[in-house]
N, C-alpha and C. Protein backbone atom coordinates (compact mmCIF):
# COMPACT_ATOMS: atom_id res chain seq x y z
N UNK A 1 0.84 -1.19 0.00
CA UNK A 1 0.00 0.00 0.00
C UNK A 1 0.88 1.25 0.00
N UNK A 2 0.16 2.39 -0.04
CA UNK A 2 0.83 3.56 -0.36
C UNK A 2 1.19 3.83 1.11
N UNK A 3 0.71 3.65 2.38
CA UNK A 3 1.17 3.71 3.37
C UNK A 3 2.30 3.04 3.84
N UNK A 4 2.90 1.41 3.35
CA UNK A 4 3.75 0.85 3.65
C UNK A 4 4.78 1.28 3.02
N UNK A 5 4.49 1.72 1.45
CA UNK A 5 5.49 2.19 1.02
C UNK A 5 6.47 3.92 1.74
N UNK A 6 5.39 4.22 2.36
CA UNK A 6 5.77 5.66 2.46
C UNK A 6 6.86 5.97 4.26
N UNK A 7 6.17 4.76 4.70
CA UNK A 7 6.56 4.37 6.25
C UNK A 7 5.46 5.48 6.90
N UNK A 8 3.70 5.62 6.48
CA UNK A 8 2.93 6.14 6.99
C UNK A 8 1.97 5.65 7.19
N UNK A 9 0.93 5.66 7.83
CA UNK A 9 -0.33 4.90 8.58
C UNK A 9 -1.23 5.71 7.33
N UNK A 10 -2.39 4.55 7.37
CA UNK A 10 -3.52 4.93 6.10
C UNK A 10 -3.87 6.24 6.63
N UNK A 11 -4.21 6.28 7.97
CA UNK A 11 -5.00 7.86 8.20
C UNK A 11 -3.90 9.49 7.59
N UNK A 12 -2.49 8.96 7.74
CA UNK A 12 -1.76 9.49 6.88
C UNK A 12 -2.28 9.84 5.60
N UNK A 13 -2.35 9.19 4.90
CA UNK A 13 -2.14 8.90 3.57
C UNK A 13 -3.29 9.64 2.93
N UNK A 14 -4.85 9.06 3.73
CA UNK A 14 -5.91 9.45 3.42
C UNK A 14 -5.89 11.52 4.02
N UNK A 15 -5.58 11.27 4.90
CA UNK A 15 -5.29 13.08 5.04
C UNK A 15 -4.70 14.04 3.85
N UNK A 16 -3.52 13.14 3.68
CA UNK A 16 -2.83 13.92 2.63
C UNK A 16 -3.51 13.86 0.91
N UNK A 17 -4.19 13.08 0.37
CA UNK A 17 -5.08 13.35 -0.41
C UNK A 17 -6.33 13.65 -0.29
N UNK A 18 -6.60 14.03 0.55
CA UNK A 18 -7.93 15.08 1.02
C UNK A 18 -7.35 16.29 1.11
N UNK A 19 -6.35 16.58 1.47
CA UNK A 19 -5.82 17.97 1.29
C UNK A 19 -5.81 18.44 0.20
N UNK A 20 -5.73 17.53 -0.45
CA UNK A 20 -5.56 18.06 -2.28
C UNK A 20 -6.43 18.13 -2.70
N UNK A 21 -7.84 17.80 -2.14
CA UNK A 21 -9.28 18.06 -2.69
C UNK A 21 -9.50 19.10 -2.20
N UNK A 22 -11.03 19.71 -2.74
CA UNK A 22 -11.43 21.01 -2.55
C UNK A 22 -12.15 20.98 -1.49
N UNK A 23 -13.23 20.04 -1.36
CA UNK A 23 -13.64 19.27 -0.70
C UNK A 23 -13.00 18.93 0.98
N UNK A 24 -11.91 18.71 0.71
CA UNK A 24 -10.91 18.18 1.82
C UNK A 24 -11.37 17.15 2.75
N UNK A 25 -12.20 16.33 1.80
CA UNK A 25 -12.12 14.79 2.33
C UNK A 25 -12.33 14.02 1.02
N UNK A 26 -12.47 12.48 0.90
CA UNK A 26 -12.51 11.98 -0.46
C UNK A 26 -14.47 11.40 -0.51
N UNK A 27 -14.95 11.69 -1.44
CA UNK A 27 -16.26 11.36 -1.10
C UNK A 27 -16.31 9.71 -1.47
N UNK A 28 -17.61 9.33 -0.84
CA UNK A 28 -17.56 8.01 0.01
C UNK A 28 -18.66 7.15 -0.94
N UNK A 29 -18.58 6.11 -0.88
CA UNK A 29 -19.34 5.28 -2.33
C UNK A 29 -20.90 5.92 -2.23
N UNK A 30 -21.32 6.51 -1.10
CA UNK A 30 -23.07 6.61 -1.30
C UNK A 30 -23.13 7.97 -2.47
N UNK A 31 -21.80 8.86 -1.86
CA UNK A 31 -22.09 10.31 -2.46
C UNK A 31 -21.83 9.55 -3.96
N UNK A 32 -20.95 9.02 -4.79
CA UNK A 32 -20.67 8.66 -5.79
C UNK A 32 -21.55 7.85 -6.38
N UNK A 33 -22.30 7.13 -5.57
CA UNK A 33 -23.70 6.47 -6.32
C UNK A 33 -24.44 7.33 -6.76
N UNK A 34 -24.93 8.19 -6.08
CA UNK A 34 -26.03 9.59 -6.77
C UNK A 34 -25.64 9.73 -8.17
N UNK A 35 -24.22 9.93 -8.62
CA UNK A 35 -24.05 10.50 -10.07
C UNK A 35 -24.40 8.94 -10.84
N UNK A 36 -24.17 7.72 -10.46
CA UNK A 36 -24.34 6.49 -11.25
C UNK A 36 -25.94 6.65 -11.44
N UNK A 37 -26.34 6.82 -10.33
CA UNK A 37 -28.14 6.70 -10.36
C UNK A 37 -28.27 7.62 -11.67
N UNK A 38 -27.92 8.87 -11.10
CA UNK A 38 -28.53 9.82 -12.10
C UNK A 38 -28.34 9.45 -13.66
N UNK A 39 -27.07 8.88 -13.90
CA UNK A 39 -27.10 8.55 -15.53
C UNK A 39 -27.71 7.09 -16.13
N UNK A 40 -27.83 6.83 -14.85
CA UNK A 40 -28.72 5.20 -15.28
C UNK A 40 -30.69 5.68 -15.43
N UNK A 41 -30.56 6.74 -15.13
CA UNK A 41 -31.96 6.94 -14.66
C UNK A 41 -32.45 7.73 -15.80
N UNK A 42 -33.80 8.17 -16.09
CA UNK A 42 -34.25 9.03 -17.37
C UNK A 42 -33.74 10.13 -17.37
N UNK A 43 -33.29 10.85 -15.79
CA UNK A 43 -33.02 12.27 -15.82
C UNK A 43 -31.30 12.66 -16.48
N UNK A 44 -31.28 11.87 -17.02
CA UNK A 44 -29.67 12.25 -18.23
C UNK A 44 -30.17 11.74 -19.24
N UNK A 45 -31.97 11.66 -19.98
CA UNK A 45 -31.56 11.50 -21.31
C UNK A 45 -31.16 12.57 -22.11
N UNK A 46 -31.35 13.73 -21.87
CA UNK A 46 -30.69 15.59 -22.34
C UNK A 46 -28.73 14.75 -22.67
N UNK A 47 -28.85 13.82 -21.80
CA UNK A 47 -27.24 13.83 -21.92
C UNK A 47 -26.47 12.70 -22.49
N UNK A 48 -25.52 13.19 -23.65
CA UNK A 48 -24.68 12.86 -24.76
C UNK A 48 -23.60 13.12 -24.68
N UNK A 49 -23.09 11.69 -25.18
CA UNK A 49 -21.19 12.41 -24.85
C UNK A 49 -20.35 13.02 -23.74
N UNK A 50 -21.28 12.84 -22.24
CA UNK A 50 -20.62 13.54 -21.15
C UNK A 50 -20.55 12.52 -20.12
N UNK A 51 -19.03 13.18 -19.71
CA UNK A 51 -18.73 12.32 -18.55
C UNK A 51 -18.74 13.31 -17.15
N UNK A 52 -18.55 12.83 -16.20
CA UNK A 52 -18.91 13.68 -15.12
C UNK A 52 -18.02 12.98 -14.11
N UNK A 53 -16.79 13.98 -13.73
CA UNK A 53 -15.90 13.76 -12.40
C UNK A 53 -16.41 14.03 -11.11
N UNK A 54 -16.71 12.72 -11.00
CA UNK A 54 -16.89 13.08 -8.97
C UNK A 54 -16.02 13.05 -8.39
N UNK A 55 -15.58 13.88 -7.84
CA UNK A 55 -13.74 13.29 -7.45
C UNK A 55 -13.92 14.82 -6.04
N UNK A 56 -15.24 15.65 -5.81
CA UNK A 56 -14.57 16.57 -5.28
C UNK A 56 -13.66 17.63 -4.93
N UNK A 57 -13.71 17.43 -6.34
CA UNK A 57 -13.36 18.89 -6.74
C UNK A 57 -11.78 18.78 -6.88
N UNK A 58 -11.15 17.56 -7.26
CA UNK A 58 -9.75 17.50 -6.51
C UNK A 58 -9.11 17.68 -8.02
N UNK A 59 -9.58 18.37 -9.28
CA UNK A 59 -8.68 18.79 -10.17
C UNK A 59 -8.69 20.30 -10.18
N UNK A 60 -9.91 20.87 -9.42
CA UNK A 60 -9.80 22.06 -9.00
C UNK A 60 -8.40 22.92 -8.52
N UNK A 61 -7.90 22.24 -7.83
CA UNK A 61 -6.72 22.08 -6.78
C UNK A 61 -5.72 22.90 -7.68
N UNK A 62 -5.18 21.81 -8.27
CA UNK A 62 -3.98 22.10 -9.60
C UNK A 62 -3.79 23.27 -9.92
């Protein structure tokens, strides 16, 4: 893991890429289901050709 490699504990690890989100935590499988629902569901037939980053904002960052 990225923690063994680093000689840091997961809560490490997970801190330090939450910092890099906008967000400043990593969102958690329920928040990330909402966007699956939504494109499995009628309310994205308007939508073509789009993808949609849930990631929390963490290219914001950059």
């Amino acid at each position: 893991s990225l923690a063994d490699q680093n000689g840091t504990t997961y809560q490490e690890e997970y801190d330090n890429v939450a910092n890099e989100i906008a967000l400043r935590y990593i969102p958690d499988s329920e928040q990330i289901c909402g966007s699956v629902v939504f494109f499995a569901s009628d309310l994205s037939i308007a939508c073509t050709g789009t993808s949609l980053d849930v990631n929390g904002g963490h290219f914001m960052t950059f």
